[in-house]
Each structure stands twice: as C-alpha cells, then as structure tokens.
C-alpha atoms as a PDB file:
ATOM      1  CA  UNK A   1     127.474 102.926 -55.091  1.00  0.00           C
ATOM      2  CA  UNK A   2     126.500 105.589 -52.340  1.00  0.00           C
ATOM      3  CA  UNK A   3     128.019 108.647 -52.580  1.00  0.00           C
ATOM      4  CA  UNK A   4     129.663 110.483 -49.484  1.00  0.00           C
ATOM      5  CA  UNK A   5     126.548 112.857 -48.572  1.00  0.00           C
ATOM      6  CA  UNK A   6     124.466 109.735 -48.517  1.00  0.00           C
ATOM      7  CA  UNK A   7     127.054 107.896 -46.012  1.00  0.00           C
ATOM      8  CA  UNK A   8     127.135 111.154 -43.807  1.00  0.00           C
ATOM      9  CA  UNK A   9     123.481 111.309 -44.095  1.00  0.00           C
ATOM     10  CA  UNK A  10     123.314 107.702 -42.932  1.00  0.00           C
ATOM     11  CA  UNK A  11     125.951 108.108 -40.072  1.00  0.00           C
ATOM     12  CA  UNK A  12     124.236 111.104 -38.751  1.00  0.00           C
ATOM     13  CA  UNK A  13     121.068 109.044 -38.158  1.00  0.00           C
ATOM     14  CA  UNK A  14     122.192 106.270 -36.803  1.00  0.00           C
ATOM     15  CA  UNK A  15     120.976 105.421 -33.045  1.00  0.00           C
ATOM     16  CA  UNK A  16     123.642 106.572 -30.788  1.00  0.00           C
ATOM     17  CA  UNK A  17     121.421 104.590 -28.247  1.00  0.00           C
ATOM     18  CA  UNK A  18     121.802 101.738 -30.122  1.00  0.00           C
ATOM     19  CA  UNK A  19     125.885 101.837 -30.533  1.00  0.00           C
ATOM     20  CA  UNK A  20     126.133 102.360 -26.703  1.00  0.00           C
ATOM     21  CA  UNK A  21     123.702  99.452 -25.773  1.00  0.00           C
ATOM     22  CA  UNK A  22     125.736  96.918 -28.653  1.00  0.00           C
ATOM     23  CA  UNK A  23     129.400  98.569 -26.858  1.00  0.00           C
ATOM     24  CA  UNK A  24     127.847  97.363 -23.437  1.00  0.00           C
ATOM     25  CA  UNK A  25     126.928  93.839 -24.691  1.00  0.00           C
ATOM     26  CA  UNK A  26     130.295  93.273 -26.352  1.00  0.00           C
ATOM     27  CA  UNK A  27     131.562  94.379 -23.095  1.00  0.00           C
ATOM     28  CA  UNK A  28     128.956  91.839 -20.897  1.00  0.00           C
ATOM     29  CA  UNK A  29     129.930  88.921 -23.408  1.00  0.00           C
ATOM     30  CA  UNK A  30     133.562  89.275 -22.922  1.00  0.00           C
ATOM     31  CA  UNK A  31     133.330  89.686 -19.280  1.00  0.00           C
ATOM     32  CA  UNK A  32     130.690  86.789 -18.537  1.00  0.00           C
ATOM     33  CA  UNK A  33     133.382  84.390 -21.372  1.00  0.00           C
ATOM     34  CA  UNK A  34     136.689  84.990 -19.418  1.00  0.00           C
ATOM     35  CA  UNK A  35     134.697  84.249 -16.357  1.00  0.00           C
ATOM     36  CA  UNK A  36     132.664  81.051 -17.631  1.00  0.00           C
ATOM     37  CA  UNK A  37     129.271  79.976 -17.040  1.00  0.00           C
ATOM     38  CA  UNK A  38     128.328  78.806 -13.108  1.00  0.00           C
ATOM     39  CA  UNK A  39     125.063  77.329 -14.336  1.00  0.00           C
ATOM     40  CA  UNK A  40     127.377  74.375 -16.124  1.00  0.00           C
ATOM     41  CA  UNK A  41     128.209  72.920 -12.978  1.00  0.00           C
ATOM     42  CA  UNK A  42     127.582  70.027 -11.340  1.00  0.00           C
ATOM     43  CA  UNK A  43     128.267  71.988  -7.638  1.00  0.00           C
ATOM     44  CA  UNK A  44     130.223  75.035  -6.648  1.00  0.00           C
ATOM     45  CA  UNK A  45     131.130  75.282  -3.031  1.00  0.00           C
ATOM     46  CA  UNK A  46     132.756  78.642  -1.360  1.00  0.00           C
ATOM     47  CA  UNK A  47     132.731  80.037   1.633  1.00  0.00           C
ATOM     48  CA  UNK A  48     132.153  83.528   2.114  1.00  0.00           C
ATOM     49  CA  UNK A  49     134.495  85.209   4.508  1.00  0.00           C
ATOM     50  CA  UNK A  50     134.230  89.561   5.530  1.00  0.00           C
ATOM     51  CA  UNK A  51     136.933  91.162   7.723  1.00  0.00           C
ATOM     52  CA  UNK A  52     137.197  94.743   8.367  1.00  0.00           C
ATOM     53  CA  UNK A  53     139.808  96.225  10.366  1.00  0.00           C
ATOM     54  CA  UNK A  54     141.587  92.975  11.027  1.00  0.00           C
ATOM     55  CA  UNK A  55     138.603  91.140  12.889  1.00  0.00           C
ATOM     56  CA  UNK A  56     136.236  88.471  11.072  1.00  0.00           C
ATOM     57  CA  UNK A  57     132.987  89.855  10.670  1.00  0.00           C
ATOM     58  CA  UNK A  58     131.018  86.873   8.396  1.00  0.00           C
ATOM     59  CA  UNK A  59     131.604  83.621   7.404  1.00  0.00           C
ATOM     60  CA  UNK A  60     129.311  81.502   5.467  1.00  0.00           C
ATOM     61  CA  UNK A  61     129.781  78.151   3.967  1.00  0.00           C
ATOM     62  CA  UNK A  62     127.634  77.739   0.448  1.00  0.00           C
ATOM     63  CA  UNK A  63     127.266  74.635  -1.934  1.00  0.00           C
ATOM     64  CA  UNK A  64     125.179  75.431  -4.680  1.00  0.00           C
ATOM     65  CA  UNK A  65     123.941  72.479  -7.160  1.00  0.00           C
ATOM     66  CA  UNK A  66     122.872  74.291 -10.174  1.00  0.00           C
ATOM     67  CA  UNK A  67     121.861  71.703 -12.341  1.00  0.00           C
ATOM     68  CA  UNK A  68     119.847  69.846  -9.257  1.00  0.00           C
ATOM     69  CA  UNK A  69     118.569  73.717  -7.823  1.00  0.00           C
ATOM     70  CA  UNK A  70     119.105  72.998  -4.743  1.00  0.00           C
ATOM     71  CA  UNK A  71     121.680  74.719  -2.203  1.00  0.00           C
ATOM     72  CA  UNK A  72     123.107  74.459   0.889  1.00  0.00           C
ATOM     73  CA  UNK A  73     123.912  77.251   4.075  1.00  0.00           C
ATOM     74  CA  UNK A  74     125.545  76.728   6.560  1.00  0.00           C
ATOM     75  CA  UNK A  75     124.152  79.301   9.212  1.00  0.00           C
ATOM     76  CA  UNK A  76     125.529  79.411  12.812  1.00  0.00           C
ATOM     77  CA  UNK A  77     122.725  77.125  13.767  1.00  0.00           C
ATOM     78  CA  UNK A  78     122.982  74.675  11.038  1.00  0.00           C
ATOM     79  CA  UNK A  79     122.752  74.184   7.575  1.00  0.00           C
ATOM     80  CA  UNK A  80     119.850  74.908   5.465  1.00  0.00           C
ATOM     81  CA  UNK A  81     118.365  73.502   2.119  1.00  0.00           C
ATOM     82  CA  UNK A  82     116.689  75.600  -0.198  1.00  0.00           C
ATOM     83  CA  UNK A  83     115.675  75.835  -3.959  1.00  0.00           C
ATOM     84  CA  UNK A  84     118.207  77.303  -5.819  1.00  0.00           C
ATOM     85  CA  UNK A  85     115.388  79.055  -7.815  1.00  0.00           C
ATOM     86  CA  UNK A  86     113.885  81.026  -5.002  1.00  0.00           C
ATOM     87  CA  UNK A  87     115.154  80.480  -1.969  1.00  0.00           C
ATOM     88  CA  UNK A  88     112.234  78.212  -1.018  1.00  0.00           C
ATOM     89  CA  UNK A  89     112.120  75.713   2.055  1.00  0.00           C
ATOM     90  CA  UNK A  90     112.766  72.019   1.054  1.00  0.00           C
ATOM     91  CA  UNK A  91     111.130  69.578   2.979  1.00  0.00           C
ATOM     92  CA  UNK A  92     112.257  69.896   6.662  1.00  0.00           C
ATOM     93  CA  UNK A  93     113.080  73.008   6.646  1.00  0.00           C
ATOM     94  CA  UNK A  94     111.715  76.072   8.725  1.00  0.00           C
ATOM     95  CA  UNK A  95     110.120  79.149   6.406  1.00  0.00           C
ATOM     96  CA  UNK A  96     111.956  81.449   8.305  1.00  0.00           C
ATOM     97  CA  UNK A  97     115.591  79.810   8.340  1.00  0.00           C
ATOM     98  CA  UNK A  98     115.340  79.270   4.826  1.00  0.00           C
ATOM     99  CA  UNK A  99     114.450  83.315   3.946  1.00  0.00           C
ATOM    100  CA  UNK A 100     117.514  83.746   6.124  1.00  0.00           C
ATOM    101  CA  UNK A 101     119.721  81.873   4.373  1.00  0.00           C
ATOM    102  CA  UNK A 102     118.099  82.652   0.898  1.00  0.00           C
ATOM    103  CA  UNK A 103     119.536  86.577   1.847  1.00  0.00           C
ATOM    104  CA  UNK A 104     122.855  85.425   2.644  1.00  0.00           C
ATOM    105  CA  UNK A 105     123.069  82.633  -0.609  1.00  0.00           C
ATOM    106  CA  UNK A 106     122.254  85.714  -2.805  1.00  0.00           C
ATOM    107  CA  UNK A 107     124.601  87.990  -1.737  1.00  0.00           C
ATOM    108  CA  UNK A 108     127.234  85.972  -1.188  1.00  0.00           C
ATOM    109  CA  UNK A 109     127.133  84.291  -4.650  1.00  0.00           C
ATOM    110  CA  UNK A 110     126.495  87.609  -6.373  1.00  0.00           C
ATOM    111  CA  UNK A 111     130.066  88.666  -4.371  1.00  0.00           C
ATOM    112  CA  UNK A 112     131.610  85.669  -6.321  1.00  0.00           C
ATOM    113  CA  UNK A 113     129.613  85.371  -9.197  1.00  0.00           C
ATOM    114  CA  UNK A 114     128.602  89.005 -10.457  1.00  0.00           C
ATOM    115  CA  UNK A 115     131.229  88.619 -13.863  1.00  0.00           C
ATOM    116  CA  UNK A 116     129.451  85.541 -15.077  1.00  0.00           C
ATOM    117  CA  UNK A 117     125.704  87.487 -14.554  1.00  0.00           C
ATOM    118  CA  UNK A 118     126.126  90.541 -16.307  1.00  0.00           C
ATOM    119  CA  UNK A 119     123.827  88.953 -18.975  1.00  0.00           C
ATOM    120  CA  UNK A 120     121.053  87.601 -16.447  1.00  0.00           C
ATOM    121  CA  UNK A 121     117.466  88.994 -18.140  1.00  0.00           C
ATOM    122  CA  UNK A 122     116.367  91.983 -16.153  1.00  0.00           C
ATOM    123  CA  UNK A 123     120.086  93.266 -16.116  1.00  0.00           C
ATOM    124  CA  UNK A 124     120.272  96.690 -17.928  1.00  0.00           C
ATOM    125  CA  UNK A 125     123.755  97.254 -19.425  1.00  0.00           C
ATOM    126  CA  UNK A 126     125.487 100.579 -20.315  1.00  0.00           C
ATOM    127  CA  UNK A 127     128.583 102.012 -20.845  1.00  0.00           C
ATOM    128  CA  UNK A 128     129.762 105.110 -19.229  1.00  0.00           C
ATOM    129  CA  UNK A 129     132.199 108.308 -20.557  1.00  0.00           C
ATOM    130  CA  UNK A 130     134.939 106.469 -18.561  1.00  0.00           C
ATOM    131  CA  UNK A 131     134.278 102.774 -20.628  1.00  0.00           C
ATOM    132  CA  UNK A 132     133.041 101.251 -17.679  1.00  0.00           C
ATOM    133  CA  UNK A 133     130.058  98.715 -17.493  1.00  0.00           C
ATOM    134  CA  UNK A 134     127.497  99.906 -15.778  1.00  0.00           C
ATOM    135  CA  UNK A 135     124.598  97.754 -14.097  1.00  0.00           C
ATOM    136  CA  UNK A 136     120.896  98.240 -13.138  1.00  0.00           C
ATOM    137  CA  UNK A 137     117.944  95.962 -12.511  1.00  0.00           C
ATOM    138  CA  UNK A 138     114.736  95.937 -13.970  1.00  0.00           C
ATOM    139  CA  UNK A 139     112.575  94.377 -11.095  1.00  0.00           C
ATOM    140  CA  UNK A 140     114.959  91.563 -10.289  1.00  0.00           C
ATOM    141  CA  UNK A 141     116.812  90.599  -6.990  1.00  0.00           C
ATOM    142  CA  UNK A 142     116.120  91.452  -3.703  1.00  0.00           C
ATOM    143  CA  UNK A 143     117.516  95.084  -4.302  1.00  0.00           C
ATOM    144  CA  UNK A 144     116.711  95.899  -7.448  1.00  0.00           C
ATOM    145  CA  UNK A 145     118.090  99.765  -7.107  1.00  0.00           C
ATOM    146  CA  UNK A 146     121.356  99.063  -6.454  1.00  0.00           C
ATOM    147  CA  UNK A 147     124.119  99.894  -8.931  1.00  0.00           C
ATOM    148  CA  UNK A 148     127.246  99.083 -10.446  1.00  0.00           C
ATOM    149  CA  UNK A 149     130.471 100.118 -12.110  1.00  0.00           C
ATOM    150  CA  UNK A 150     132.471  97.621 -13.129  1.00  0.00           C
ATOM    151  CA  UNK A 151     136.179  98.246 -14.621  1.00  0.00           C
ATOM    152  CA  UNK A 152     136.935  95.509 -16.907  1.00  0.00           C
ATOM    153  CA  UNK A 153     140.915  94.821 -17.461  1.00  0.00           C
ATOM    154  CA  UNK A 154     141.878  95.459 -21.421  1.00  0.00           C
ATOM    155  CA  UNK A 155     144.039  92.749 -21.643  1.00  0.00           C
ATOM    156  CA  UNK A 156     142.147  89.696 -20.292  1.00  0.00           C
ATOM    157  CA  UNK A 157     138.318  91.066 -19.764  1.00  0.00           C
ATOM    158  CA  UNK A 158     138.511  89.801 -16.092  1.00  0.00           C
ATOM    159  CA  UNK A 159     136.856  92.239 -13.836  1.00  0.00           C
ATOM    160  CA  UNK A 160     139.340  94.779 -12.004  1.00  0.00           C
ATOM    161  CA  UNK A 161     137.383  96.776 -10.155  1.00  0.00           C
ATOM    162  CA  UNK A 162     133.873  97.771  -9.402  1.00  0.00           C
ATOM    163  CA  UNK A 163     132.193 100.852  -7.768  1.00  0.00           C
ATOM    164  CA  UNK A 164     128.622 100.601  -5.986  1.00  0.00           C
ATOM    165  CA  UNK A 165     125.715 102.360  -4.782  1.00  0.00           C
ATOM    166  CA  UNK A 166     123.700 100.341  -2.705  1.00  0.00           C
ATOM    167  CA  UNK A 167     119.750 100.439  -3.231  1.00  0.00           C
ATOM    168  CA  UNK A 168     120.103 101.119   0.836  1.00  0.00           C
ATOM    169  CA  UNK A 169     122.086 104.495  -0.070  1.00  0.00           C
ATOM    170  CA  UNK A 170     125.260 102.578   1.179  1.00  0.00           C
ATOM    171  CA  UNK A 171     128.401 102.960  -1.661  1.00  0.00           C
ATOM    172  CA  UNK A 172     131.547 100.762  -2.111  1.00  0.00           C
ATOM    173  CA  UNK A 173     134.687 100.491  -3.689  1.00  0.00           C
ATOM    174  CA  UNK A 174     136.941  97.334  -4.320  1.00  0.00           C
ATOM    175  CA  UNK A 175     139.570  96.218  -6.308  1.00  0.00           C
ATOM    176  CA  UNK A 176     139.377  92.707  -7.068  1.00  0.00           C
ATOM    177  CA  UNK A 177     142.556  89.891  -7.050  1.00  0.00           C
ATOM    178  CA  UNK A 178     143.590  87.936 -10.070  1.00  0.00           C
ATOM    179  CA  UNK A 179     141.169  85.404 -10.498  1.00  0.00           C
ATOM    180  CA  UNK A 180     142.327  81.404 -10.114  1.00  0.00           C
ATOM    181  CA  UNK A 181     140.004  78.182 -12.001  1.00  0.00           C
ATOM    182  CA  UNK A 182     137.900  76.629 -10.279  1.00  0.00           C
ATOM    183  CA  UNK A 183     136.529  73.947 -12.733  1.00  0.00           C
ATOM    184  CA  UNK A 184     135.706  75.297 -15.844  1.00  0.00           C
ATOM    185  CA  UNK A 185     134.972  78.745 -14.023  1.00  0.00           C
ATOM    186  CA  UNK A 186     138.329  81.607 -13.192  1.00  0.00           C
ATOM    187  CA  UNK A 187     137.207  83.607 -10.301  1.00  0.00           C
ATOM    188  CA  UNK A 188     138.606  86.069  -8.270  1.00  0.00           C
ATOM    189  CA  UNK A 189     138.950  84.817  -4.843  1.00  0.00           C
ATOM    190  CA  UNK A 190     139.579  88.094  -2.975  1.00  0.00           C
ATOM    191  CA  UNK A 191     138.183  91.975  -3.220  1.00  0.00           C
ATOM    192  CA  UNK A 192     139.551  94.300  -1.191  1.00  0.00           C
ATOM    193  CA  UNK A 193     138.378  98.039  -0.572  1.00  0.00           C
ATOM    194  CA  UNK A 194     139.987 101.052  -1.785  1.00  0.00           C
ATOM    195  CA  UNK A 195     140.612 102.416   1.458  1.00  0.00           C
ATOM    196  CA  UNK A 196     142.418  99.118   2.628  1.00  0.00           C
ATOM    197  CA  UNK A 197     139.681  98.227   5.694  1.00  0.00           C
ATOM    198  CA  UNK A 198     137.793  96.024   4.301  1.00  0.00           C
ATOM    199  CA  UNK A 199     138.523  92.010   2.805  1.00  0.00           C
ATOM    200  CA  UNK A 200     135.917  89.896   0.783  1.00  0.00           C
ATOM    201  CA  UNK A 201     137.736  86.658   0.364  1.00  0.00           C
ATOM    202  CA  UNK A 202     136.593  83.439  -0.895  1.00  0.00           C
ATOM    203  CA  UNK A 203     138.218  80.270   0.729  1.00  0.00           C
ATOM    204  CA  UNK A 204     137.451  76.549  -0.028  1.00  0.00           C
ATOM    205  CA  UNK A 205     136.716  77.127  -3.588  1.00  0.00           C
ATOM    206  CA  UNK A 206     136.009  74.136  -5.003  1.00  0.00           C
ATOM    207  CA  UNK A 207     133.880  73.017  -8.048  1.00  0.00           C
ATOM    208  CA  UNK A 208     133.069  68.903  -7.168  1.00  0.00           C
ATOM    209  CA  UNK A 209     132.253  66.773  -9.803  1.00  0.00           C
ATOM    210  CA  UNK A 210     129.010  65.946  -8.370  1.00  0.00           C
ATOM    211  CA  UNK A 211     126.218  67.361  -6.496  1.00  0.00           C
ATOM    212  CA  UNK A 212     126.882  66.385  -2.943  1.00  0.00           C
ATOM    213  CA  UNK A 213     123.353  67.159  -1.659  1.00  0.00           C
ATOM    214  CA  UNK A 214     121.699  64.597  -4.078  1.00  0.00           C
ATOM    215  CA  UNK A 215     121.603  61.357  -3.079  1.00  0.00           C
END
C-alpha cells in the first residue's frame, strides 16, 4: 500500500498541464453533447440576420446538407452552390461568387454552430482562472488568430456567453438566448451584445428531413 510521502510525492509531479487540458475537454464534451452533433443531419437551414442600432445590417439565407457536402447561399444576386468541404464552385457556378459565399457560409454557421465545434481537430482548448473555455486555432479557418471565451451555464452546459478577439484586432461581447431544438440539435437562436446595440438572430430554423438540394 503507498504510504502518504509517496502519494504527495506523486501529486506533486503530476502534469498540471495535463489536468487543465483533461478540465477543458470535459468542458468541450459537455458543451458540444447539450448542443448535439450538426454533421448528423440530413439539412440544416437558417438564416442569418445582424441589426445594430435598430436597422438590418445582413441577412443571409443558408441550407447546408452535411451528409451530401453541399450548401446553399443565398446572396443578393442569387443563390450559390458550393462544397460543404471547402467552399468550392459546383458545376455552374462562378469562382468568385462561390469564395463570396464560402466567407459568409463560414461565419454565419460558426455564429450558430460554434457549441457543437469546440472539438473540431485544430481547435486548442483551455481553461482559464475564471473556468471559462477558451478557444484557439492551430492553422484552421479562414482566421485562424481569432479567439474565444466561452461561459458555459453550470446547470445545463449550454453556452451563456462568449467574449472575442478577432484575428482582425476587432473584440466582442454577447450573451446568448436559451437555446430551442431544432431536430436532434438545441441551439440558441439569438446573441445579443453586452452593450445592447447589437442582435445576431437566427430565423427560419429548420432541420428538414431531407437534403433539398439533391435531387
């Protein structure tokens, strides 16, 4: 049986590194569970709507079929079909439209979606002195040096709140809404910022039981 110096001696080296990185997973996993996975789908359609200071300032209309990879934007000039994997053109569609709507697809879903990919590879997951989950990128996304806090609730492991800094320098702060199902998924359909002028709402959430850009 070890004695008590040898269990002191073995606490003492343990990896402190190591207990932070497993309290960050634990964290992730219970986030990304009460959130459910996206990828499970069939199709998830939103539409991604800004105001700030009481006047509309975006509005995009996405339908993403993961298990096809294939999604739909709807810019002002018409919708666009691209891979779901890289934003690449399908057939018919112009190189430049599609980048265009590849930007907007990422950002908006990562608005709606952020709970369920806090355990996408290339995420890097810590906790800080506060208990917060904090996010960085190793190399993936189209900002990879942006940042983010995120205040999980105790009592459900939904997220509450998140704080960012912006690979552009740019830093935010939102509170987000109880979240609602959509299909197997509960997402928050509304963030608002701290200071009260800015909305990030979600409208037409929807989860069809089909993929309504395959044929």
């Amino acid at each position: 049986m070890p004695t008590i110096l040898a269990l002191l001696a073995a606490t003492a080296l343990a990896d402190p590194a190591s207990s932070s990185q497993a309290d960050a997973d634990t964290l992730a996993r219970r986030l990304a569970t009460a959130t459910g996975d996206p990828y499970t789908l069939p199709a998830l359609r939103f539409t991604f709507v800004v105001t700030a200071d009481g006047v509309e300032k975006a509005r995009r209309t996405h339908t993403w079929c993961p298990q096809a990879g294939v999604v739909e934007v709807a810019l002002p000039d018409g919708a666009v079909r691209i891979s779901a994997s890289d934003g690449s053109p399908l057939p018919g569609t112009d190189a430049d439209r599609a980048a265009t709507a590849w930007q907007a697809f990422i950002n908006d879903s990562y608005w709606l979606l952020a709970p369920a990919k806090v355990l996408d590879p290339g995420v890097r997951r810590t906790v800080d002195d506060q208990g917060r989950l904090v996010l960085q990128f190793d190399g993936v996304g189209l900002t990879p040096g942006d940042r983010y806090v995120l205040t999980v609730d105790p009592d459900d492991g939904h997220l509450a709140h998140w704080d960012f800094t912006l690979q552009s320098g740019r830093r935010g702060s939102f509170d987000w809404a109880d979240p609602i199902e959509v299909g197997s998924l509960h997402l928050s359909p509304r963030r608002t910022s701290t200071d009260g002028r800015t909305t990030i709402s979600f409208e037409d959430l929807a989860a069809p039981p089909t993929c309504p850009l395959v044929e």
